[in-house]
Protein backbone atom coordinates (compact mmCIF):
# COMPACT_ATOMS: atom_id res chain seq x y z
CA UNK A 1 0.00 0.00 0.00
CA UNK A 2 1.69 3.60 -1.02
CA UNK A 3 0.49 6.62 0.11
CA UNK A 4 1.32 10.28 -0.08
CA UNK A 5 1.62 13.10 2.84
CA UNK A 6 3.22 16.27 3.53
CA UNK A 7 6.76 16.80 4.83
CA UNK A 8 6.52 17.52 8.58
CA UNK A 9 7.98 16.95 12.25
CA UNK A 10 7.27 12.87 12.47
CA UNK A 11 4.39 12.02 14.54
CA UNK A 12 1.91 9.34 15.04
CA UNK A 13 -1.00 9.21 12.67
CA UNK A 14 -4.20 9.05 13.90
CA UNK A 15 -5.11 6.26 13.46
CA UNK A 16 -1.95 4.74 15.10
CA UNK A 17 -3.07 7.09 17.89
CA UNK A 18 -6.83 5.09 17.88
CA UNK A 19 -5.20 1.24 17.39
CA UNK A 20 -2.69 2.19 20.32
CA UNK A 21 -5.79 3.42 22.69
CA UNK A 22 -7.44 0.77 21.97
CA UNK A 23 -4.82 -1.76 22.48
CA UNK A 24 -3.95 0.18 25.82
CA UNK A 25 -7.66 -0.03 27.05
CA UNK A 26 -8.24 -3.73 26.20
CA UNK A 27 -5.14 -4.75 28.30
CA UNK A 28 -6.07 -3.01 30.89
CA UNK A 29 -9.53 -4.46 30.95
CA UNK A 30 -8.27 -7.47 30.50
CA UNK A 31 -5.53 -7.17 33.59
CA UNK A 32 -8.55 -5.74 35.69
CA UNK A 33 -10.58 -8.98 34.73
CA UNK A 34 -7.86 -11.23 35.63
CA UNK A 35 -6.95 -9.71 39.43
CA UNK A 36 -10.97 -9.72 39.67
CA UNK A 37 -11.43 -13.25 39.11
CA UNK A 38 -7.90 -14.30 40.72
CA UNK A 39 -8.72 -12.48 43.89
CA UNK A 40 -12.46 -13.79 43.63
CA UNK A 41 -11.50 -17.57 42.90
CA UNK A 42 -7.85 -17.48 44.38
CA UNK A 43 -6.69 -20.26 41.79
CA UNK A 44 -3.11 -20.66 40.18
CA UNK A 45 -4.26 -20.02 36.93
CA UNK A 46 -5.87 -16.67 36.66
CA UNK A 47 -2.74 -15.18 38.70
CA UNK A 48 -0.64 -17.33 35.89
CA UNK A 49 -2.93 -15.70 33.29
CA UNK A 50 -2.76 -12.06 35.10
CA UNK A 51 1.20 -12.37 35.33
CA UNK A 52 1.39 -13.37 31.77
CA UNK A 53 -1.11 -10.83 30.36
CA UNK A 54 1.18 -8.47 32.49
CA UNK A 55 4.36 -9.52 31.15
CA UNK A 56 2.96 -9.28 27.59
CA UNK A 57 3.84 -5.79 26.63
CA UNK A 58 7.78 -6.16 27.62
CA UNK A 59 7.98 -9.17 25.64
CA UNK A 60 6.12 -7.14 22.90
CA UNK A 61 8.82 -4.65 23.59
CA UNK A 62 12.00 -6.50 23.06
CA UNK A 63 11.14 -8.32 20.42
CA UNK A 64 10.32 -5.60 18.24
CA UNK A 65 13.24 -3.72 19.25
CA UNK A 66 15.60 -7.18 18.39
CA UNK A 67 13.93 -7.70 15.34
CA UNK A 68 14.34 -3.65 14.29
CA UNK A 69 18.16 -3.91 15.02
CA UNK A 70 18.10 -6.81 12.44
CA UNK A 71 15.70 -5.24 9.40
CA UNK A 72 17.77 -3.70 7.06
CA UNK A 73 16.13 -1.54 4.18
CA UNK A 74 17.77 -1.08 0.51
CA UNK A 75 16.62 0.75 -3.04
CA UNK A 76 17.06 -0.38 -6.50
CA UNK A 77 15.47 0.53 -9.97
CA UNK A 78 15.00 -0.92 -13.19
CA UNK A 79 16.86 1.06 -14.75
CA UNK A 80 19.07 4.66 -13.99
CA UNK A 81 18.18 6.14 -17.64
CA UNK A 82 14.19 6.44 -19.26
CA UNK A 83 12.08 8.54 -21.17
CA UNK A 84 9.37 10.72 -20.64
CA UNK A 85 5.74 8.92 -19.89
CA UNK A 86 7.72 5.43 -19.70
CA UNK A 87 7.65 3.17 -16.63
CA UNK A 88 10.39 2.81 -14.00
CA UNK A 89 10.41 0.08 -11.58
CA UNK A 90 11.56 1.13 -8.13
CA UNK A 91 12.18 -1.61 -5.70
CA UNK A 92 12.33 -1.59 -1.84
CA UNK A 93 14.09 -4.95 -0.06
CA UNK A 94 13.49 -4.89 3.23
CA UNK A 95 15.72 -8.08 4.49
CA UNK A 96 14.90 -9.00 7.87
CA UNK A 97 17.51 -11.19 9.49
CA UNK A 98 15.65 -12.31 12.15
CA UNK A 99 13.86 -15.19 13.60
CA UNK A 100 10.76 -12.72 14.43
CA UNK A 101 7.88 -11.81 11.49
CA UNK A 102 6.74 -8.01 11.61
CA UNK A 103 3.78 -7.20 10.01
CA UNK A 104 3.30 -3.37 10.34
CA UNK A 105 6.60 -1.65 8.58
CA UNK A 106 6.73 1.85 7.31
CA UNK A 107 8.73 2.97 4.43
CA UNK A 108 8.78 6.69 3.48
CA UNK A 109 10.56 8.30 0.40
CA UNK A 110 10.94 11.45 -1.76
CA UNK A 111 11.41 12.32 -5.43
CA UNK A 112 12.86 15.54 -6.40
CA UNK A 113 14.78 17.02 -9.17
CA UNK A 114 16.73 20.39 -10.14
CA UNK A 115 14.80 21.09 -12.39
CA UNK A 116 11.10 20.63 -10.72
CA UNK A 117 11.48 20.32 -6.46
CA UNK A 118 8.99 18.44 -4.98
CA UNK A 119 8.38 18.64 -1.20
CA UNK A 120 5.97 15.53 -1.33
CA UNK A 121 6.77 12.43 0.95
CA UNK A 122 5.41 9.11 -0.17
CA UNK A 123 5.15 6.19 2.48
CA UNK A 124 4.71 2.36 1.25
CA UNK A 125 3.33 -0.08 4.57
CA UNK A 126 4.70 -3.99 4.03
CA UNK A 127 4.91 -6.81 5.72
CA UNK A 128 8.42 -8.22 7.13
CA UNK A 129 8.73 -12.28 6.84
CA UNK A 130 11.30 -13.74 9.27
CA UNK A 131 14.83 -14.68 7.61
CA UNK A 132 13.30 -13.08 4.40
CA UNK A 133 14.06 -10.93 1.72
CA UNK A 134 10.67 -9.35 0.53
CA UNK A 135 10.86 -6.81 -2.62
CA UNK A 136 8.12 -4.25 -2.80
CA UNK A 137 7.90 -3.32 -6.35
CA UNK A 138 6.89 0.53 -7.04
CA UNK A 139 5.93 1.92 -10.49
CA UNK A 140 7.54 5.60 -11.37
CA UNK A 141 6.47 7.47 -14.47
CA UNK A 142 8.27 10.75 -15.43
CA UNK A 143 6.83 12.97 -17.73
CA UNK A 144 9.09 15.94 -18.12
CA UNK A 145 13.35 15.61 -18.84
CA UNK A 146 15.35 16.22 -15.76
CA UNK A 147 17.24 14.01 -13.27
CA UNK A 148 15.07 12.61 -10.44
CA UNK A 149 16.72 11.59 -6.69
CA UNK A 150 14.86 9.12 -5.22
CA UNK A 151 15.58 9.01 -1.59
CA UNK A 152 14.09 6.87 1.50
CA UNK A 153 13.19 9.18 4.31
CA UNK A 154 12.41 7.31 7.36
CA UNK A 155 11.54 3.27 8.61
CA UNK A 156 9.51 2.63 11.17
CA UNK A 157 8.05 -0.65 12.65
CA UNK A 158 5.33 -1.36 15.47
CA UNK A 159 5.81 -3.98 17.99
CA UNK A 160 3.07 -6.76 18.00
CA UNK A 161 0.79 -5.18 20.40
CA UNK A 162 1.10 -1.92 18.75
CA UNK A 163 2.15 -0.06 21.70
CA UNK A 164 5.90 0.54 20.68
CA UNK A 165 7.14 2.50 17.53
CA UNK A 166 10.88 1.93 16.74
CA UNK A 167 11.90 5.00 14.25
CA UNK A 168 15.53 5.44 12.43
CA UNK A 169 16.28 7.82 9.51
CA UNK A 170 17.68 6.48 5.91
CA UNK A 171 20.14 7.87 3.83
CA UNK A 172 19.74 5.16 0.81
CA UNK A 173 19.19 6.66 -2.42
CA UNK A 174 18.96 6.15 -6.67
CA UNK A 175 19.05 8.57 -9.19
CA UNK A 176 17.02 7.92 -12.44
CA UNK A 177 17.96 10.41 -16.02
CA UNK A 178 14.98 11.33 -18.31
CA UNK A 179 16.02 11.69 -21.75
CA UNK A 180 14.68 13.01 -24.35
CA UNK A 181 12.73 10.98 -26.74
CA UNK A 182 14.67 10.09 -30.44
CA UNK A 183 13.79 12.61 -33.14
CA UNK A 184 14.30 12.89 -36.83
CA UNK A 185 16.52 16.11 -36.85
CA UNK A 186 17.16 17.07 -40.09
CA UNK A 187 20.45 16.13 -41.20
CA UNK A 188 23.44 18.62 -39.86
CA UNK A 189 24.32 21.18 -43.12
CA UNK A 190 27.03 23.51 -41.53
CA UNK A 191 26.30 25.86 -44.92
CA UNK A 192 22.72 25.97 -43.60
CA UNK A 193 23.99 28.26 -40.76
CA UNK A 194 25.72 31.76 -40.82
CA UNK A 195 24.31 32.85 -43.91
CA UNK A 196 22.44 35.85 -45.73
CA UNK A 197 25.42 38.26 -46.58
CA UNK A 198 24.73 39.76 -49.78
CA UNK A 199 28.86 40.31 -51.29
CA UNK A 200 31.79 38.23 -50.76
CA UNK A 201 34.04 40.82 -48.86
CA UNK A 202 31.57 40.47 -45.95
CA UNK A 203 32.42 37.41 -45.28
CA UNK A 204 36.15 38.57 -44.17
CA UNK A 205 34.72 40.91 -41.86
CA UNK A 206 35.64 40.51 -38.17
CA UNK A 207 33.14 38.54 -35.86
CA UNK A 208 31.42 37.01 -39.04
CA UNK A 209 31.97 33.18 -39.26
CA UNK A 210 29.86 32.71 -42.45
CA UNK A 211 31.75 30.50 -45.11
CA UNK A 212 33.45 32.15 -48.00
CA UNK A 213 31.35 32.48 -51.49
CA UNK A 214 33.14 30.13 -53.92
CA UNK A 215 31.19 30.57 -56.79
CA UNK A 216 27.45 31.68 -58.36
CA UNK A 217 25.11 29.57 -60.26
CA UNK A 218 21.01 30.20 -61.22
CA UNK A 219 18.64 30.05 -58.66
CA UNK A 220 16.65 25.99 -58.24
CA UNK A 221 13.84 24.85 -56.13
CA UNK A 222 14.32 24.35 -52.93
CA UNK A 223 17.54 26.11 -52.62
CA UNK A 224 17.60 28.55 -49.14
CA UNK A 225 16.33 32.41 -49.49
CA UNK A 226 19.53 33.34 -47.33
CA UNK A 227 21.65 31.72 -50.37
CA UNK A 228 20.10 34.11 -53.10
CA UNK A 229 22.35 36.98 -54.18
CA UNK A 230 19.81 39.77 -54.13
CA UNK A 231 21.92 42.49 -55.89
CA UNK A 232 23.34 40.50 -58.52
CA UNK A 233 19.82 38.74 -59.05
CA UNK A 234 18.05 42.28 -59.58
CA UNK A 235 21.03 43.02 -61.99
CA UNK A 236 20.67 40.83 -64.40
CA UNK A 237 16.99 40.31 -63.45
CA UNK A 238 17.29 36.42 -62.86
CA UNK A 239 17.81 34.79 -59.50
CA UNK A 240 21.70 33.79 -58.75
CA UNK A 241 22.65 31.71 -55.51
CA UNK A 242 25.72 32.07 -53.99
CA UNK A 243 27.58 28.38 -53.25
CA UNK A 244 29.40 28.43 -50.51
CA UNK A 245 32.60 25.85 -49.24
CA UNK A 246 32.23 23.93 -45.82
CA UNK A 247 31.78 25.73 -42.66
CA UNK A 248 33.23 22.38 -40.88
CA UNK A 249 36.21 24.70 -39.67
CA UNK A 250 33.66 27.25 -38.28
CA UNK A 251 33.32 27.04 -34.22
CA UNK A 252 29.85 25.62 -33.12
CA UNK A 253 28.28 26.49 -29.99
CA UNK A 254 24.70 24.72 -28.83
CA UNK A 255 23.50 28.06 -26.53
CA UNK A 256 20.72 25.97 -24.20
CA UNK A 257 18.37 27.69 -23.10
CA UNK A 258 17.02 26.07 -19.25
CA UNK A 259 14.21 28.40 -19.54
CA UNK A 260 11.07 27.31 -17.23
CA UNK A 261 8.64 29.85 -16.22
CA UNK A 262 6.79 28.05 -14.24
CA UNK A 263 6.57 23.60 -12.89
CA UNK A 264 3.96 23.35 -15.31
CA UNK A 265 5.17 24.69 -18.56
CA UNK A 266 6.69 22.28 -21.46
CA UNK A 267 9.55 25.20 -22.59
CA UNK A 268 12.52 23.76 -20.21
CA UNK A 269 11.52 19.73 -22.28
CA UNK A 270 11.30 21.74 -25.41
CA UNK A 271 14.90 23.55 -25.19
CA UNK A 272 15.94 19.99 -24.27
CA UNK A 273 14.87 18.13 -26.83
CA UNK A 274 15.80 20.46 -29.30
CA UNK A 275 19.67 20.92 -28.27
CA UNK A 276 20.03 16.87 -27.46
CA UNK A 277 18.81 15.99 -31.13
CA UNK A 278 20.93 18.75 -33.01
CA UNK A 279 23.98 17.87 -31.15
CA UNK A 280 23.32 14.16 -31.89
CA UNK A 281 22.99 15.23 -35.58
CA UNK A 282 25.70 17.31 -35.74
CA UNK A 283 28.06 14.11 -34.49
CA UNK A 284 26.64 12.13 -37.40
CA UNK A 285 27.19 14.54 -39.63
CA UNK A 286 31.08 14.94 -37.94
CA UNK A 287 30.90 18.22 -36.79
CA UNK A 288 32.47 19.37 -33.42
CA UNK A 289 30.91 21.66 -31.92
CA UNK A 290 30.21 23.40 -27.99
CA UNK A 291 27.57 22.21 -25.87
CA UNK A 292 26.76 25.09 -23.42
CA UNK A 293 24.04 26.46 -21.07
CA UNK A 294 24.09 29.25 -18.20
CA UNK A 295 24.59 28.39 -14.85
CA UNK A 296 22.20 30.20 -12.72
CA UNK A 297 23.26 29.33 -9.47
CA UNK A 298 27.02 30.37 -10.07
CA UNK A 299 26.27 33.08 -13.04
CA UNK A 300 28.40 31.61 -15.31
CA UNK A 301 28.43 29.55 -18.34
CA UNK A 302 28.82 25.61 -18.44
CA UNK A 303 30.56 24.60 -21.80
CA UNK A 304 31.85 21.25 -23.26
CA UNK A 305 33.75 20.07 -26.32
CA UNK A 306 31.76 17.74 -27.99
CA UNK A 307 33.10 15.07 -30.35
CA UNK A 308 31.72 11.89 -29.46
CA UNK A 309 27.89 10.80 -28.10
CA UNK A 310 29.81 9.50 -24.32
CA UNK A 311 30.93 13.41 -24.36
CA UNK A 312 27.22 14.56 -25.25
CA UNK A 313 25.63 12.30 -22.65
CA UNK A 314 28.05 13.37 -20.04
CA UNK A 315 27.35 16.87 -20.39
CA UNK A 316 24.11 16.63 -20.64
CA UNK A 317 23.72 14.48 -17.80
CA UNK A 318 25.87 17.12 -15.66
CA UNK A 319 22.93 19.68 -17.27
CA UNK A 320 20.53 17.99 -16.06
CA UNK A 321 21.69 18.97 -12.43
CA UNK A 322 21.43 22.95 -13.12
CA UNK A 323 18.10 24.81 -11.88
CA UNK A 324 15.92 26.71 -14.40
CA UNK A 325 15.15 30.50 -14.59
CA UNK A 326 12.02 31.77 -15.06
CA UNK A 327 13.81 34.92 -17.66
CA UNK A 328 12.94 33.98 -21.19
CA UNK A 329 16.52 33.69 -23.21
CA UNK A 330 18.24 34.75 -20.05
CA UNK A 331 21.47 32.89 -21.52
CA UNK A 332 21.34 34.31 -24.71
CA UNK A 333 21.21 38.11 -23.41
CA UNK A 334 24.09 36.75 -20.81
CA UNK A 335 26.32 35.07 -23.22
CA UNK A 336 25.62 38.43 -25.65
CA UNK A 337 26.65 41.06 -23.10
CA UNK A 338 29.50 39.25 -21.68
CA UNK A 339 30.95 39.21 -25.45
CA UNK A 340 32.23 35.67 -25.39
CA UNK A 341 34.47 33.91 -27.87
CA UNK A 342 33.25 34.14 -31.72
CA UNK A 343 31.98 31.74 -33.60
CA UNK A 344 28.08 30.58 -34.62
CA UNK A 345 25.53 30.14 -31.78
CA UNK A 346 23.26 27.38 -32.24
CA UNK A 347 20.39 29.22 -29.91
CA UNK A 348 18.42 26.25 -28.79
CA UNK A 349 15.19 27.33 -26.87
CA UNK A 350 11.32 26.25 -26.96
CA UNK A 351 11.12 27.72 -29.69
CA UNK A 352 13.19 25.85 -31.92
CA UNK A 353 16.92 26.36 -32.93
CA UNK A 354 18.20 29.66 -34.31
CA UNK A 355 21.60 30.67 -35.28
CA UNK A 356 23.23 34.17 -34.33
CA UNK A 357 26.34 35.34 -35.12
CA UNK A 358 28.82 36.55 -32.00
């Protein structure tokens, strides 16, 4: 059974409060009964009865603290990477080494992330068998990208009679990655980026990446706008495109945006998605490039050389750790004002991937 309460000062529920009143008030009817009907009758057994009835809430007692001292309580998952809206199995062992059963055990955990805190404790009540291992199998579904701590909180356990609460804190914990889901970026053309200048000296200017204009040919379908050279075009009143020699020299940058306005928007998964798959595409197409986002804890910028996918999942995955802001291209204006190295800046926000030149 899981359920979910606030975070607060541990105390007894109420109805722990009820069972333990009412176990308190049947004893001592029952101990009343007993020294009634032993002083009434004066026979061995009802004083062998009363002394054991007596006696009952020590042994209660020390077993339940013996068979505490011998529960031990670990967490595993099915797995420490997923995507959004997909299962993850989180297991709880609880191994109790002793001779004892305990059938009242409280488990209580977290989940939180960077990216979207949660102050929400969950608590999970099972069974513990004696010299037993028993896994209590938990189902966790993610639906936005982030990295997600899973952390037990506190174990309790109740003695048989239910008059005893044994209480220790936990420090076990699992951390499970949201990716984002595969996407069909479009293939990784570094002459599709740092474009638009409209003569070939322009290109030499300082600050401008763009590649250099190698030669001019007639206009085709489905050739870019940004490749069209407008004043030779209205020259000879015919549309000429400029061709252009790889870029693969040019310095890439990935700008990521970690934008999140508020828990419930989809602009932080968006930016996400959006920088994951071009980087990915950019490494099959064999372009090096920057992966970089603004740090807003610190105030400074995060940046990685990226030339294989274990360097893109590593620094994404150290990403994943940084908190949002709620300023809309807060690390563009940043990384603009502070007048960092040159190159072109893949801008990759919610709303989509643009290119500016620095």
């Amino acid at each position: 059974m899981q359920k979910s309460v606030q975070k607060s000062k541990p105390k007894l529920p109420m109805k722990e409060q009820l069972t333990r009143g009412l176990t308190v008030a049947g004893l001592l009817i029952i101990i009343a009964a007993l020294f009634f009907l032993s002083t009434f009758y004066r026979t061995s057994l009802f004083v062998f009865l009363l002394i054991l009835v007596m006696t009952l809430p020590v042994f209660s007692y020390l077993v339940g603290r013996y068979s505490f001292q011998k529960l031990t309580v670990t967490l595993t998952s099915s797995t420490a990477f997923s995507l959004p809206g997909q299962k993850v199995l989180m297991k709880i062992l609880l191994q109790n080494d002793s001779i004892f059963p305990l059938p009242d055990c409280h488990v209580s955990y977290t989940v939180t992330s960077s990216y979207y805190p949660c102050d929400r404790l969950f608590s999970v009540v099972m069974p513990s068998y004696a010299r037993e291992t028993l896994p209590i199998e938990i189902p966790l579904v993610f639906h936005h990208i982030g990295c997600y701590q899973v952390r037990l909180h506190d174990f309790e356990i109740y003695d048989y009679l239910h008059l005893f609460r044994f209480h220790k804190k936990l420090t076990n914990a699992l951390e499970i990655k949201i990716y984002p889901q595969d996407a069909d970026f479009p293939h990784f053309e570094p002459s599709s980026y740092g474009e638009g200048f409209d003569e070939y000296e322009e290109t030499h200017q300082k600050g401008n990446t763009s590649s250099n204009v190698t030669d001019i040919r007639e206009y085709q379908p489905g050739d870019r706008l940004q490749k069209i050279h407008w004043k030779l075009s209205a020259k000879i009143d015919n549309l000429m495109v400029k061709e252009n020699e790889s870029t693969s020299s040019n310095q890439f940058t990935i700008l990521t945006e970690l934008y999140l306005p508020s828990p419930t928007a989809d602009t932080l998964d968006e930016s996400l998605k959006n920088a994951y798959n071009l980087s990915r595409s950019m490494l099959s197409a064999g372009q090096s490039h920057f992966f970089t986002y603004f740090c807003a804890g610190s105030s400074e910028f995060e940046s990685t050389l990226i030339t294989n996918r274990d360097q893109l999942e590593e620094a994404f995955s150290q990403c994943l750790y940084q908190r949002p802001y709620p300023e809309e291209d807060l690390g563009l204006t940043t990384y603009t004002r502070a007048s960092l190295a040159g190159g072109i800046i893949l801008h990759a926000s919610h709303k989509g991937v643009n290119d500016v030149i620095s």
